[in-house]
Protein backbone atom coordinates (compact mmCIF):
# COMPACT_ATOMS: atom_id res chain seq x y z
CA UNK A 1 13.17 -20.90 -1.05
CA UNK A 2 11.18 -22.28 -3.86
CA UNK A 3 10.14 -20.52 -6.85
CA UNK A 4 6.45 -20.29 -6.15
CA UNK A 5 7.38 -18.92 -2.27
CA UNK A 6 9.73 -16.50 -4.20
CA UNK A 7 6.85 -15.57 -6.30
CA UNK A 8 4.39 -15.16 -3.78
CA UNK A 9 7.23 -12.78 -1.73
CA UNK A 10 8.11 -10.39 -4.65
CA UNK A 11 3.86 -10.17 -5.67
CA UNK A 12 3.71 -8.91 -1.78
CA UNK A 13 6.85 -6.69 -2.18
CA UNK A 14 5.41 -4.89 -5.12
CA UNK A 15 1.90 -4.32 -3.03
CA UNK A 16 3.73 -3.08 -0.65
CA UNK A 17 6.10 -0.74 -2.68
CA UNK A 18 2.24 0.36 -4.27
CA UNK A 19 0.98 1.28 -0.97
CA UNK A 20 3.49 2.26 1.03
CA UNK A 21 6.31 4.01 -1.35
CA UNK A 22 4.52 5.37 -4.24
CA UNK A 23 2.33 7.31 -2.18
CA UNK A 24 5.83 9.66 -1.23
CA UNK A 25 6.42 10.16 -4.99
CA UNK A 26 2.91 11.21 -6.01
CA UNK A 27 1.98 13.62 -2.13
CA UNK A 28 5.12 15.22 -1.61
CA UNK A 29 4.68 17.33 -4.49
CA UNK A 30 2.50 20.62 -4.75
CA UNK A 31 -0.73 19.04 -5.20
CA UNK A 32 -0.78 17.49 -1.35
CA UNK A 33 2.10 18.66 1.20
CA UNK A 34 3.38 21.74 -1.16
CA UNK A 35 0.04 22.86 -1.88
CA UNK A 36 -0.02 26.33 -0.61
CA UNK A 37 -3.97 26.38 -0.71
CA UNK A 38 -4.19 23.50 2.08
CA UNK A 39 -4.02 24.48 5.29
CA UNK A 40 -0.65 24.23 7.25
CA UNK A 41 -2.23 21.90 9.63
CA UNK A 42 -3.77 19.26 7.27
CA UNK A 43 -0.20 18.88 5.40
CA UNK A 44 1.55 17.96 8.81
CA UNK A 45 -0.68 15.41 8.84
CA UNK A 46 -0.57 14.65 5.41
CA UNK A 47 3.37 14.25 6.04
CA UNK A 48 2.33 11.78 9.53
CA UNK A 49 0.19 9.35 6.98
CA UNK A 50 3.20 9.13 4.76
CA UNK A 51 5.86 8.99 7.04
CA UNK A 52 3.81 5.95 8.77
CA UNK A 53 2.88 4.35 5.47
CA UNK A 54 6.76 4.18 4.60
CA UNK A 55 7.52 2.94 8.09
CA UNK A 56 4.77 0.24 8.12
CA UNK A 57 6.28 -0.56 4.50
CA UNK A 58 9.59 -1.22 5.65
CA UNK A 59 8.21 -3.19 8.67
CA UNK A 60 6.36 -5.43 5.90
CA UNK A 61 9.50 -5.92 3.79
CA UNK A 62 11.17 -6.95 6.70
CA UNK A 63 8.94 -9.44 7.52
CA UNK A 64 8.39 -10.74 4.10
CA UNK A 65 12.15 -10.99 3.40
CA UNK A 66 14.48 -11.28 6.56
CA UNK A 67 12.08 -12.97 9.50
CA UNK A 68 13.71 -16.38 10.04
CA UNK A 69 11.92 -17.51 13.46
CA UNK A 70 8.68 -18.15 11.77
CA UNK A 71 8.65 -17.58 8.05
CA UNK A 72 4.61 -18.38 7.91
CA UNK A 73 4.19 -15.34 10.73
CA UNK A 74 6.00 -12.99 9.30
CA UNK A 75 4.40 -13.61 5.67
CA UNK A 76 0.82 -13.34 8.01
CA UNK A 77 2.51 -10.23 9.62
CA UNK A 78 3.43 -8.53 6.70
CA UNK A 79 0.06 -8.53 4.98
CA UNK A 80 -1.83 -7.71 7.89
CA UNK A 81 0.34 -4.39 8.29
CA UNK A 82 -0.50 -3.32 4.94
CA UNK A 83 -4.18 -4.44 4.95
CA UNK A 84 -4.34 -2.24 7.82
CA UNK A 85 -2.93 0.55 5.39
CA UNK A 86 -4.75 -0.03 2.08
CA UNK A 87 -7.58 -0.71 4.77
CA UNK A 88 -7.03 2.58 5.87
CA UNK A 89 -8.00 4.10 2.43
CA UNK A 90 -10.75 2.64 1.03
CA UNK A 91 -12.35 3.60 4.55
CA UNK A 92 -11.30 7.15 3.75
CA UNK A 93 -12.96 6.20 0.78
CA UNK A 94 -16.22 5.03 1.68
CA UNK A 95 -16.56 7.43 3.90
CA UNK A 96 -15.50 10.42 1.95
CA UNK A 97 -19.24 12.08 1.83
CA UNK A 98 -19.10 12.16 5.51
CA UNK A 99 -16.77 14.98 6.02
CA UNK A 100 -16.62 16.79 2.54
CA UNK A 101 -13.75 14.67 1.23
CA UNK A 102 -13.06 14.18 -2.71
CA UNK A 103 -11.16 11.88 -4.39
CA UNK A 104 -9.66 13.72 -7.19
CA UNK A 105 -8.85 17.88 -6.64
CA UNK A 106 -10.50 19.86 -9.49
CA UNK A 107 -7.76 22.41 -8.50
CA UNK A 108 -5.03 19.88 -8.94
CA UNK A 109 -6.32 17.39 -11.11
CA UNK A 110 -4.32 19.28 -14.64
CA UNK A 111 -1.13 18.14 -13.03
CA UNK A 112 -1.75 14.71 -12.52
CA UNK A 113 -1.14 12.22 -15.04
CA UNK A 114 -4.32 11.37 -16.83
CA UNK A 115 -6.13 13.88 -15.17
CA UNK A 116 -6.09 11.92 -12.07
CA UNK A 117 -7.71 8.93 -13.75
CA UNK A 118 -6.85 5.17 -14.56
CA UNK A 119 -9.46 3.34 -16.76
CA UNK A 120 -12.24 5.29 -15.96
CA UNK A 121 -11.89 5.18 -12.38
CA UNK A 122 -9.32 7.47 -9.90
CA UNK A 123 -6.18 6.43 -9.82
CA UNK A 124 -5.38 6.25 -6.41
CA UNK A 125 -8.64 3.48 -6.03
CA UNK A 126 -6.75 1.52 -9.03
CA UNK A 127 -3.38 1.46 -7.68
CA UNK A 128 -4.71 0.54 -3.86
CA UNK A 129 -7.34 -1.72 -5.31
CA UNK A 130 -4.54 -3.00 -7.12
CA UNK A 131 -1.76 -2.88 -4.74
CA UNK A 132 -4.43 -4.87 -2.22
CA UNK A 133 -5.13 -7.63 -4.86
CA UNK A 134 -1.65 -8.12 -5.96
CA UNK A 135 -0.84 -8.31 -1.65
CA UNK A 136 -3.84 -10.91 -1.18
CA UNK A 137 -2.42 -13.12 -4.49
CA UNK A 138 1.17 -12.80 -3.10
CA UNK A 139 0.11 -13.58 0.48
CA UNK A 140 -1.52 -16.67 -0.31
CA UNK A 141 1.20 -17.97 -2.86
CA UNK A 142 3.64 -16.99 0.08
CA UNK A 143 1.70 -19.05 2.33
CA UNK A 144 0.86 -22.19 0.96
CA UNK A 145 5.05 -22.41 -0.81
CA UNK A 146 5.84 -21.94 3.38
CA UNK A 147 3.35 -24.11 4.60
CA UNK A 148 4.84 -26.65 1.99
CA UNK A 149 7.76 -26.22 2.32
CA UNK A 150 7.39 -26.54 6.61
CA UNK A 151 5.79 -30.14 5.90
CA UNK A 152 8.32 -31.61 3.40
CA UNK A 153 11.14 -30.52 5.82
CA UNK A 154 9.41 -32.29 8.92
């Protein structure tokens, strides 16, 4: 494995840590699936998005580390899986005024660190917008170190 290959893996292993572990840490605490003000419902499926997100996470890392039969498929594989998650949110998102969603809880924001906020914007849009960038560097450093790497071994 070169060092730019190895680069472009660990950039897609940290998006993917972003989006699909970090999200445990900060929801299963009482401002999402312990919150006794939401409804019983809403945080069983609170707990199904995060329980999928990890899954689809480990799925990724698998394919970014361990896939041998194809490395350049499993590098493709792995950021298409969690495109389709950090997809997931910014249509949430967008489409927040559409069903009465917010992005930061004025009930919950005192117990979030910076009040729920990361350089003027909410921090869950800068660690996903971040966490997607980071995947879409990685990917394409992952790529091109395979691709290379395919062609100098032919």
């Amino acid at each position: 494995m070169t060092n730019l290959n190895l680069l472009g893996r660990v950039l897609m292993s940290v998006a993917i840590a972003m989006a699909a572990f970090v999200p445990l840490l900060v929801d299963l605490s009482p401002t999402h699936v312990f919150n006794t003000a939401w409804p019983a419902h809403a945080r069983v499926h609170e707990v199904w998005l995060l329980s999928t997100g990890a899954m689809l996470g480990l799925v990724a890392l698998y394919f970014t580390w361990f896939y041998r039969n194809n490395r350049a498929l499993g590098i493709a594989m792995a950021s298409v899986l969690m495109s389709c998650v950090l997809g997931g949110f910014f249509v949430a998102v967008v489409t927040a005024p559409l069903y009465g969603g917010i992005l930061i809880d004025p009930a919950t924001v005192h117990m979030m660190p910076n009040h729920d906020m990361a350089m003027g914007i909410p921090l869950n849009v800068f660690v996903f917008g971040l966490a997607f960038i980071l995947l879409m560097i990685g990917t394409v450093i992952a790529r091109r170190a395979t691709r290379v790497a395919a062609i100098g071994s032919a």
